[in-house]
PDB file of N, CA and C in Angstrom:
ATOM      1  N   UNK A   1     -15.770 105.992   8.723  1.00  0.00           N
ATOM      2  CA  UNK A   1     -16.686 107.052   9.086  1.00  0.00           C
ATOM      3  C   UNK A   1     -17.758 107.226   8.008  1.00  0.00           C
ATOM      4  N   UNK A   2     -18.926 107.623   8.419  1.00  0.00           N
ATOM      5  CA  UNK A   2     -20.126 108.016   7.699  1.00  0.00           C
ATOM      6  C   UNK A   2     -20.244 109.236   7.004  1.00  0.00           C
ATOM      7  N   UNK A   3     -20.176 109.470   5.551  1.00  0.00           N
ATOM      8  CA  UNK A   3     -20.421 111.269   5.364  1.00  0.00           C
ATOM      9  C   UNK A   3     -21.629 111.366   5.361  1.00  0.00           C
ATOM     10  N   UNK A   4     -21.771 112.583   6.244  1.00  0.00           N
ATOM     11  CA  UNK A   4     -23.508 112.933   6.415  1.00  0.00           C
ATOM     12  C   UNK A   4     -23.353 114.537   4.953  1.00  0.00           C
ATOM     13  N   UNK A   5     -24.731 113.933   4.168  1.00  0.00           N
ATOM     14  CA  UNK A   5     -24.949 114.991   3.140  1.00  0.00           C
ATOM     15  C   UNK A   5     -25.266 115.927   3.645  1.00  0.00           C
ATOM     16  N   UNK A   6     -25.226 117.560   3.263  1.00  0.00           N
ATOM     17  CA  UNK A   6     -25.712 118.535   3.693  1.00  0.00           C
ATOM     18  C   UNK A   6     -26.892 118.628   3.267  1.00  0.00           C
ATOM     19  N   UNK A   7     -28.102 119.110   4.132  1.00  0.00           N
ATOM     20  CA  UNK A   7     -29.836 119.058   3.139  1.00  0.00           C
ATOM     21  C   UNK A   7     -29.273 120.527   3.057  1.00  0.00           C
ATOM     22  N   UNK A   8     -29.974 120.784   1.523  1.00  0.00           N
ATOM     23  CA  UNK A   8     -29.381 121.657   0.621  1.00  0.00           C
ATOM     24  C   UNK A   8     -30.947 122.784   0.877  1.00  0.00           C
ATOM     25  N   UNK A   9     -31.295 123.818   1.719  1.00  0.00           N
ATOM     26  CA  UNK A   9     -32.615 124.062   1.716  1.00  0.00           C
ATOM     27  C   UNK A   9     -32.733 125.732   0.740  1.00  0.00           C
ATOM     28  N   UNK A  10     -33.749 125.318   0.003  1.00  0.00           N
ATOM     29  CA  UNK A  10     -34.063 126.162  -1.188  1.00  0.00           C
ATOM     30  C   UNK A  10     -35.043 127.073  -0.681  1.00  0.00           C
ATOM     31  N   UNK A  11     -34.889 128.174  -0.360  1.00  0.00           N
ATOM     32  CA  UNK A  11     -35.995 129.033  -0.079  1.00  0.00           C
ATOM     33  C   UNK A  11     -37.025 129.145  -1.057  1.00  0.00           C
ATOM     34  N   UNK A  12     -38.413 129.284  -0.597  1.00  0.00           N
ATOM     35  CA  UNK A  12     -39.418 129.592  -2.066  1.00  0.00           C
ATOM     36  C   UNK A  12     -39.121 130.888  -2.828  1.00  0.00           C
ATOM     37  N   UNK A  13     -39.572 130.758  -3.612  1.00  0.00           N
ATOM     38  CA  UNK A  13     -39.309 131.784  -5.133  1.00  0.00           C
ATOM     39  C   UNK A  13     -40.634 132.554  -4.683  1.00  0.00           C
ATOM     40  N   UNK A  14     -40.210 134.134  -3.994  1.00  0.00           N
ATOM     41  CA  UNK A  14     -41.209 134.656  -3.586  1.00  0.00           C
ATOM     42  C   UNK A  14     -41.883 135.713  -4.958  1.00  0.00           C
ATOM     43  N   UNK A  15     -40.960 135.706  -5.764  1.00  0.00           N
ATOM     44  CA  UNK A  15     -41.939 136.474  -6.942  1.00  0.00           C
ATOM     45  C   UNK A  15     -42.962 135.617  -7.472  1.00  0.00           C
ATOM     46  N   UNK A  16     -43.018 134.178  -7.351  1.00  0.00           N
ATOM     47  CA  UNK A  16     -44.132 133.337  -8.000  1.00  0.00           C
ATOM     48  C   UNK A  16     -45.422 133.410  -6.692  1.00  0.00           C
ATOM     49  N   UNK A  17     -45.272 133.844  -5.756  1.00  0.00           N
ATOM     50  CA  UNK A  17     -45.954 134.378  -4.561  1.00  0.00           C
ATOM     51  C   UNK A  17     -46.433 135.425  -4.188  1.00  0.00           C
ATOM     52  N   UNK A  18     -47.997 135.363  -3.944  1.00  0.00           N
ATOM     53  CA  UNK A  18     -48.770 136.728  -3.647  1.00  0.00           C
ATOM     54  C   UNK A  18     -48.203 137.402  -2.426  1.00  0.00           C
ATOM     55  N   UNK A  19     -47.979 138.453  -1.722  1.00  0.00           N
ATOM     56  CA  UNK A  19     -47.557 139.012  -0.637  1.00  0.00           C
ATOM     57  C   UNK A  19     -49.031 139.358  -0.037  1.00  0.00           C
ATOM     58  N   UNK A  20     -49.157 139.113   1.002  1.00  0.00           N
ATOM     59  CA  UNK A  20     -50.471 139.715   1.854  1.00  0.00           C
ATOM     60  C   UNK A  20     -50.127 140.257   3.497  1.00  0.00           C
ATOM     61  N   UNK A  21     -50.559 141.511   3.199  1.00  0.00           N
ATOM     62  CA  UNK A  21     -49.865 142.157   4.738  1.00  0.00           C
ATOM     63  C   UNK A  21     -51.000 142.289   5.600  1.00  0.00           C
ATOM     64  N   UNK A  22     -50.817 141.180   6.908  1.00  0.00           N
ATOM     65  CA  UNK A  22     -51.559 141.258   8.087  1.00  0.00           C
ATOM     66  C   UNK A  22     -51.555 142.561   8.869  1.00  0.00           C
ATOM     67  N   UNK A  23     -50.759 143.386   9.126  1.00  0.00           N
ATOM     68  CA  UNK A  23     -50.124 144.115   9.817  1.00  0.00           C
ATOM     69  C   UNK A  23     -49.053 144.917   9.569  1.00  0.00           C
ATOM     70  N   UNK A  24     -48.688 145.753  10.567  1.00  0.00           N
ATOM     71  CA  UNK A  24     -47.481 146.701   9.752  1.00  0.00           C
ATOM     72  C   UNK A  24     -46.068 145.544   9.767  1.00  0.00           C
ATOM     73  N   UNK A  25     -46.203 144.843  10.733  1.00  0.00           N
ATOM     74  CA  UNK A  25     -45.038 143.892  10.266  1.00  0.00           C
ATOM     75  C   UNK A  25     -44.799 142.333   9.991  1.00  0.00           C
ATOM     76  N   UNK A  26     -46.511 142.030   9.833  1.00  0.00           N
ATOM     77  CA  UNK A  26     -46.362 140.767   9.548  1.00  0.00           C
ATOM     78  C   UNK A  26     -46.320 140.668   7.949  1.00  0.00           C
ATOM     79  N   UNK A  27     -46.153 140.016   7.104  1.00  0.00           N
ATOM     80  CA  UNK A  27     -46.698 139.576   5.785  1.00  0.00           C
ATOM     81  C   UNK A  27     -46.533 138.001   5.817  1.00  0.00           C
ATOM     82  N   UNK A  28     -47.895 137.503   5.549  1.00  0.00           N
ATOM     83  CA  UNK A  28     -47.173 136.283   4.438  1.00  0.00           C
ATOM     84  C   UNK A  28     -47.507 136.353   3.050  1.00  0.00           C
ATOM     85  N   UNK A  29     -47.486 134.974   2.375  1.00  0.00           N
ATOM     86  CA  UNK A  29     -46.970 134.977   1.255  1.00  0.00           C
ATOM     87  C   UNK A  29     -47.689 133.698   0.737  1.00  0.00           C
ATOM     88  N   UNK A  30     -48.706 133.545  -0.382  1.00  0.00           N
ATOM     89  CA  UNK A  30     -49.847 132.649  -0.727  1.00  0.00           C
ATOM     90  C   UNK A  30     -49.726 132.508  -2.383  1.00  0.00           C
ATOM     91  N   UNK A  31     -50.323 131.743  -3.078  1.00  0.00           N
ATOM     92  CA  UNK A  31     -50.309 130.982  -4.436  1.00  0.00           C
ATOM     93  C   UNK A  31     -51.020 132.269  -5.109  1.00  0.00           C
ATOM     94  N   UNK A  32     -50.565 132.498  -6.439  1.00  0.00           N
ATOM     95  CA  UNK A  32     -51.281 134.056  -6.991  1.00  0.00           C
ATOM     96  C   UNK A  32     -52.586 133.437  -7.538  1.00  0.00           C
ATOM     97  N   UNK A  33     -53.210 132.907  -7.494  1.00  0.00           N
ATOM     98  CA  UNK A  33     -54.455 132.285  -7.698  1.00  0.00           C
ATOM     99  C   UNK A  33     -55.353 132.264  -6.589  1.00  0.00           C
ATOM    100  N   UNK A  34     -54.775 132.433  -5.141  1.00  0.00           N
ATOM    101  CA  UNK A  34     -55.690 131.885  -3.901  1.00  0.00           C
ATOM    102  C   UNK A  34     -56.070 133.796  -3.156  1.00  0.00           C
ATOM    103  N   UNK A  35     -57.188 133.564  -2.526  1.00  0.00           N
ATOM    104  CA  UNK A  35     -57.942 134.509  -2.108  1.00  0.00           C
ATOM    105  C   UNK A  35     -57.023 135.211  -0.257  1.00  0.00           C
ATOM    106  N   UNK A  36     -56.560 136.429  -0.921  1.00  0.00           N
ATOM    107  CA  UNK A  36     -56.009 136.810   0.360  1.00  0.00           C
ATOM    108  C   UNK A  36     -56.825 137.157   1.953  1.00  0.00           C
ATOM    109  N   UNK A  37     -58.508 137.554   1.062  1.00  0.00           N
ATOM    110  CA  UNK A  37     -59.010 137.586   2.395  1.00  0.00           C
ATOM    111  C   UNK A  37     -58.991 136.251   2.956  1.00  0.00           C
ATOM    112  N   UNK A  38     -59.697 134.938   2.340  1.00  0.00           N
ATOM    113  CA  UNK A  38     -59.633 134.084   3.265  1.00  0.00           C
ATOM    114  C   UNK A  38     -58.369 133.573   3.998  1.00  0.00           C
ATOM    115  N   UNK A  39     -57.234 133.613   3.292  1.00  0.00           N
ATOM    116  CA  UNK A  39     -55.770 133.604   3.896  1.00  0.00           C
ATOM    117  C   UNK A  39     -55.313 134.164   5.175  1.00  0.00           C
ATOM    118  N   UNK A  40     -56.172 136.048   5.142  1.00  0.00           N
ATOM    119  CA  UNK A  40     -56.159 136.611   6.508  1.00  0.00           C
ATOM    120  C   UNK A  40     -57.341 136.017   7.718  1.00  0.00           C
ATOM    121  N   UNK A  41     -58.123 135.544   7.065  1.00  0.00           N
ATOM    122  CA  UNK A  41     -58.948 134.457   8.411  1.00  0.00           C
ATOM    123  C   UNK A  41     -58.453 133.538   8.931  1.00  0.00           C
ATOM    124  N   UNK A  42     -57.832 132.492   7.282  1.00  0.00           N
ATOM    125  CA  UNK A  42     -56.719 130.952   8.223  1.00  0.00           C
ATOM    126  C   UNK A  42     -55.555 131.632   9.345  1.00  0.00           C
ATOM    127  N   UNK A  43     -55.102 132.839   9.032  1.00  0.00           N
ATOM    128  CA  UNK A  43     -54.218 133.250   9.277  1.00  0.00           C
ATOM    129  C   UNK A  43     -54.906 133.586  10.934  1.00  0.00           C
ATOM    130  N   UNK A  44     -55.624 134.591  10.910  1.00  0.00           N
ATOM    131  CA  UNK A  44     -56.471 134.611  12.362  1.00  0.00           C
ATOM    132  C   UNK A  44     -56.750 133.714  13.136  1.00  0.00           C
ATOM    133  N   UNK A  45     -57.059 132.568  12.576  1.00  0.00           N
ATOM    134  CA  UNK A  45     -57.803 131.203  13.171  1.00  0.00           C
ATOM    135  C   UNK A  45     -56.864 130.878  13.832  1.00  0.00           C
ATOM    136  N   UNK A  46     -55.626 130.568  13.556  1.00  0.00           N
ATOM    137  CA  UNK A  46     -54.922 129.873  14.432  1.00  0.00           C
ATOM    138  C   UNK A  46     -54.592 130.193  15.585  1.00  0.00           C
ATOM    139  N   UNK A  47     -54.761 131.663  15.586  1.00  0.00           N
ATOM    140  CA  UNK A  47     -54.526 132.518  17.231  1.00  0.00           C
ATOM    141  C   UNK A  47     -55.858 131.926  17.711  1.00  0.00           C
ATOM    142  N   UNK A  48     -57.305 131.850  17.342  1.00  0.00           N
ATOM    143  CA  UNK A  48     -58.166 131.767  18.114  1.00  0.00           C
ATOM    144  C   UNK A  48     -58.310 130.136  18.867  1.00  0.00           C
ATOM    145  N   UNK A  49     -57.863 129.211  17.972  1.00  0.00           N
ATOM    146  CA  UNK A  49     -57.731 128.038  18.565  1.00  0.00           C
ATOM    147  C   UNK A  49     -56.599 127.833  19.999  1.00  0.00           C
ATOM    148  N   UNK A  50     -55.727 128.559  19.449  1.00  0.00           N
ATOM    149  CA  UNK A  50     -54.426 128.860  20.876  1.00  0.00           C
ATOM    150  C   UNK A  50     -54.877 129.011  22.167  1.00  0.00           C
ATOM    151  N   UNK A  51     -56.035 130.132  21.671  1.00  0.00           N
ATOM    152  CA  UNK A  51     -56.471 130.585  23.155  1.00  0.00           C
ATOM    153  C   UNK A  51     -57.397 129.649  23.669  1.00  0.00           C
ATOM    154  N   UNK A  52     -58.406 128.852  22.955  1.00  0.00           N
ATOM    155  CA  UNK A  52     -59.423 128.295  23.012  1.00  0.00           C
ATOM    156  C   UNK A  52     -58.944 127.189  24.601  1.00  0.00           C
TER     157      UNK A  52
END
């Protein structure tokens, strides 16, 4: 028989991560160097292509 390894998955280290709240219940979570407004546009964009 074959042992299959377990993938071992590491959640990101959200204190090294900016928090940015879309909404009352969305947040994500971006590089503390990168610009949250444009983050909330990529973040928009992708709904607008959906509908497109």
């Amino acid at each position: 028989m074959i042992d299959r390894k377990q993938n071992a998955f590491k959640p990101p280290d959200t204190r090294k991560l900016q928090e940015v709240i879309i909404d009352h219940r969305t947040r994500i979570y971006i590089a503390l160097d990168a610009d949250p407004q444009k983050a909330r546009e990529r973040y928009f964009s992708r709904f607008e292509t959906k509908k497109a």
